[in-house]
C-alpha atoms as a PDB file:
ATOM      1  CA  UNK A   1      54.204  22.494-205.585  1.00  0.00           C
ATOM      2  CA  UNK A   2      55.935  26.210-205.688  1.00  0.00           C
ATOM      3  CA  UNK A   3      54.674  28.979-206.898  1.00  0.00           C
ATOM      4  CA  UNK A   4      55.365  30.264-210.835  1.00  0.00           C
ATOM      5  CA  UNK A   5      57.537  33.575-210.926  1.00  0.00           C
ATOM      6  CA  UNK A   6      57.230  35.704-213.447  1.00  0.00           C
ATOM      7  CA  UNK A   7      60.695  37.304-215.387  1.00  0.00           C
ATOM      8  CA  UNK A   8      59.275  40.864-214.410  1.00  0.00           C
ATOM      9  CA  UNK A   9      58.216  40.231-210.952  1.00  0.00           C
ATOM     10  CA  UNK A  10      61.547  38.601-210.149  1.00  0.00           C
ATOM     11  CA  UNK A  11      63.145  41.398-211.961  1.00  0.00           C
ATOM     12  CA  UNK A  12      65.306  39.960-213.956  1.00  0.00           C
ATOM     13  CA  UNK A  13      66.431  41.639-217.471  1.00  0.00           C
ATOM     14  CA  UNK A  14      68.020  40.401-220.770  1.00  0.00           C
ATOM     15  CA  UNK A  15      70.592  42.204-222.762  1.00  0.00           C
ATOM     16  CA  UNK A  16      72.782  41.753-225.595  1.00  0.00           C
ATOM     17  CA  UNK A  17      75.514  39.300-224.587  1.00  0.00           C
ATOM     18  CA  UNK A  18      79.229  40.329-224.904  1.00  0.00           C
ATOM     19  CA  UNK A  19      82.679  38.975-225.065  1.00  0.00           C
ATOM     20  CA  UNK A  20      83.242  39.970-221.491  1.00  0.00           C
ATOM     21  CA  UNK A  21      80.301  37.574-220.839  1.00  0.00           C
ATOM     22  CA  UNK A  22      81.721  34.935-222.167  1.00  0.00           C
ATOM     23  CA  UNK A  23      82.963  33.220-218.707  1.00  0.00           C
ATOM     24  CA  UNK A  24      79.831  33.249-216.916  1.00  0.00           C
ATOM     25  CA  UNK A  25      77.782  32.201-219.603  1.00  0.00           C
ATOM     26  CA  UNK A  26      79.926  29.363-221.091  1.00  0.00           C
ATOM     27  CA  UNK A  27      79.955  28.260-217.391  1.00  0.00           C
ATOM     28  CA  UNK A  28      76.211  28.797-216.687  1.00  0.00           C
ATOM     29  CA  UNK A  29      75.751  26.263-220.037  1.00  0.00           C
ATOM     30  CA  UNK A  30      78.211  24.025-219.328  1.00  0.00           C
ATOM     31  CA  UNK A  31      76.299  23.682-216.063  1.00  0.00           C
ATOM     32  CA  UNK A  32      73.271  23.520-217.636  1.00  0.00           C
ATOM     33  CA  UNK A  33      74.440  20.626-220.445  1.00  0.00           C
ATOM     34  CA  UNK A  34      76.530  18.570-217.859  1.00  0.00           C
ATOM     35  CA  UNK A  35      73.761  16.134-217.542  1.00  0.00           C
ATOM     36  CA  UNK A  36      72.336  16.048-221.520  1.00  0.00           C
ATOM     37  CA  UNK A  37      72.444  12.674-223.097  1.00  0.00           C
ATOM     38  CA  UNK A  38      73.212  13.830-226.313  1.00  0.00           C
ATOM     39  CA  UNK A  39      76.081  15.844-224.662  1.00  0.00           C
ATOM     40  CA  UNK A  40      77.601  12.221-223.035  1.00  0.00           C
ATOM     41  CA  UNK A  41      76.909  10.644-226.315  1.00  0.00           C
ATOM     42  CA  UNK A  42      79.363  13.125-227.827  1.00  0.00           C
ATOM     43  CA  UNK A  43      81.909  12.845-224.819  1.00  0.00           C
ATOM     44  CA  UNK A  44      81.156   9.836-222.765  1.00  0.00           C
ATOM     45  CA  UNK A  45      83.768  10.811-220.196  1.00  0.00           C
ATOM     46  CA  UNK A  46      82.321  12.462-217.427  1.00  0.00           C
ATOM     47  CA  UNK A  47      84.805  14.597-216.481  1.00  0.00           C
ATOM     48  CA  UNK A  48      86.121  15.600-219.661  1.00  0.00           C
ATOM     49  CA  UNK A  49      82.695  16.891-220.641  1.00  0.00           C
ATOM     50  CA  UNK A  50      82.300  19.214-217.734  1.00  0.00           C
ATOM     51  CA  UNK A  51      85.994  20.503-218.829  1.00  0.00           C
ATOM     52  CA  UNK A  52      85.083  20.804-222.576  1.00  0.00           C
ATOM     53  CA  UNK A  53      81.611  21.865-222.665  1.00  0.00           C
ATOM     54  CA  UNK A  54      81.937  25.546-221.362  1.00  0.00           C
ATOM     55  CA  UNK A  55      84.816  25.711-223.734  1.00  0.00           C
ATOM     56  CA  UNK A  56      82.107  24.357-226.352  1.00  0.00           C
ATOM     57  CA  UNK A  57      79.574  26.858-225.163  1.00  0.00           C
ATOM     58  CA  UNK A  58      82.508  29.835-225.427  1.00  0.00           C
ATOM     59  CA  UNK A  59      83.373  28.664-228.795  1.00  0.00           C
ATOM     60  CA  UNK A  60      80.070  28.711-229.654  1.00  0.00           C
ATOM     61  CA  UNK A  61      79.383  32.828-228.042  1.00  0.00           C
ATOM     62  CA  UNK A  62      81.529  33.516-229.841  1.00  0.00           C
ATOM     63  CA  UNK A  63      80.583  32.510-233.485  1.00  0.00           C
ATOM     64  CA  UNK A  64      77.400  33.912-232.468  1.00  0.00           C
ATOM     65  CA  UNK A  65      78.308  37.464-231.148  1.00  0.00           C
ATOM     66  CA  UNK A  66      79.332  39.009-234.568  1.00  0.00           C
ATOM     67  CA  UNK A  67      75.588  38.268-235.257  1.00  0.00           C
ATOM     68  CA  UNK A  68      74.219  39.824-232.783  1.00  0.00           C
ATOM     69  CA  UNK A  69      71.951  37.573-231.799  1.00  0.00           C
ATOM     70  CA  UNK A  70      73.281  36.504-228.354  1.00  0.00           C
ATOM     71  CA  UNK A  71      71.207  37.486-225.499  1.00  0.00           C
ATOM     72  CA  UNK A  72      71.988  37.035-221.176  1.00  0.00           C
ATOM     73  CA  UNK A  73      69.613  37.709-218.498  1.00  0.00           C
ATOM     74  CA  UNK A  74      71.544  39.713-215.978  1.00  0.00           C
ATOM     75  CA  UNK A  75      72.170  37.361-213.620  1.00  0.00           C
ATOM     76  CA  UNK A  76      73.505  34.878-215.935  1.00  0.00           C
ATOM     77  CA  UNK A  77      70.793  33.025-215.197  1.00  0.00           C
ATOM     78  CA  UNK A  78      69.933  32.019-219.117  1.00  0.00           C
ATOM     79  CA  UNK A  79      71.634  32.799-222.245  1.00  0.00           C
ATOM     80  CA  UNK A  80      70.417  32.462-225.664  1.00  0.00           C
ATOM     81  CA  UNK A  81      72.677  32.062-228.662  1.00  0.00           C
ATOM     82  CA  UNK A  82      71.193  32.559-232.342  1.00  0.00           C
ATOM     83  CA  UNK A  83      72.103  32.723-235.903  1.00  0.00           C
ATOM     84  CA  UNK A  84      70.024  34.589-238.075  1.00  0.00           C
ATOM     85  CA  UNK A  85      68.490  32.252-241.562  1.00  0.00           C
ATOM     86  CA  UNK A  86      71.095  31.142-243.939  1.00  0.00           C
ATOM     87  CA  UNK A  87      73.804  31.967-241.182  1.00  0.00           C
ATOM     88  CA  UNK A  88      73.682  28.436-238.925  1.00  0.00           C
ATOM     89  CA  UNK A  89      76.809  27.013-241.399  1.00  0.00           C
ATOM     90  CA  UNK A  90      80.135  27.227-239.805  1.00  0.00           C
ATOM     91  CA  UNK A  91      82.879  27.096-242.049  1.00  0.00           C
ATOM     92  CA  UNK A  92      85.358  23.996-242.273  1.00  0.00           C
ATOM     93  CA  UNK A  93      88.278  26.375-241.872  1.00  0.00           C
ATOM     94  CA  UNK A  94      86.585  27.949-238.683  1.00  0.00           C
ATOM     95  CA  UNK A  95      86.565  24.391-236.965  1.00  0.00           C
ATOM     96  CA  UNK A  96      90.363  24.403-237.846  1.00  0.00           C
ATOM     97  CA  UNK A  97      90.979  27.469-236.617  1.00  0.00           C
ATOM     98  CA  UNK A  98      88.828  27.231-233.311  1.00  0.00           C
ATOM     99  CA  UNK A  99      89.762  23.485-232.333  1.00  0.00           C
ATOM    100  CA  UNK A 100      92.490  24.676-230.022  1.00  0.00           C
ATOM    101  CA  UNK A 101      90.075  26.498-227.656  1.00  0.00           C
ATOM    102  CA  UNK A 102      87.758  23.302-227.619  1.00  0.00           C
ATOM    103  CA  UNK A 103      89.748  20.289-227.138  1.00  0.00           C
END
């Protein structure tokens, strides 16, 4: 069994997330997602959903980031994206707009 480490004692930090972030943390996620099953439910093809997902998870930074509610440990070892209440609902025309950088 190994040993618990604590955030502090392995001195690791979170900050605000920015748009310069986006690469390593859309790749961290994708990562992260590749083996979901609700992820292969969406995209059942293996190898298309580790191309689209950190595309997904970079679409995704940033609708969160004018929020500022997306947070990064400094490693890029976790990421957190939020909206705040009432904010979750993504526009029609934003999918429109955005579907180039996802598919």
């Amino acid at each position: 069994m190994s040993e618990t480490v604590s955030a502090r004692a392995a001195d690791v930090s979170v900050r605000d997330a920015t748009w310069h972030d986006a690469a390593p943390i859309s790749q961290m996620l994708g990562r992260a997602f590749a083996d979901d099953p609700f992820m292969h439910y969406l995209i059942p093809d293996e190898a298309r959903c580790n191309r689209v997902l950190p595309r997904v998870f970079r679409l995704l930074l940033k609708l969160g980031l004018p929020h500022g509610a997306c947070q990064v440990t400094t490693g890029f070892e976790s990421a957190t994206y939020w909206r705040p209440p009432n904010a979750w609902h993504i526009p029609f025309w934003q999918y429109i707009t955005d579907r180039k950088s996802v598919v």
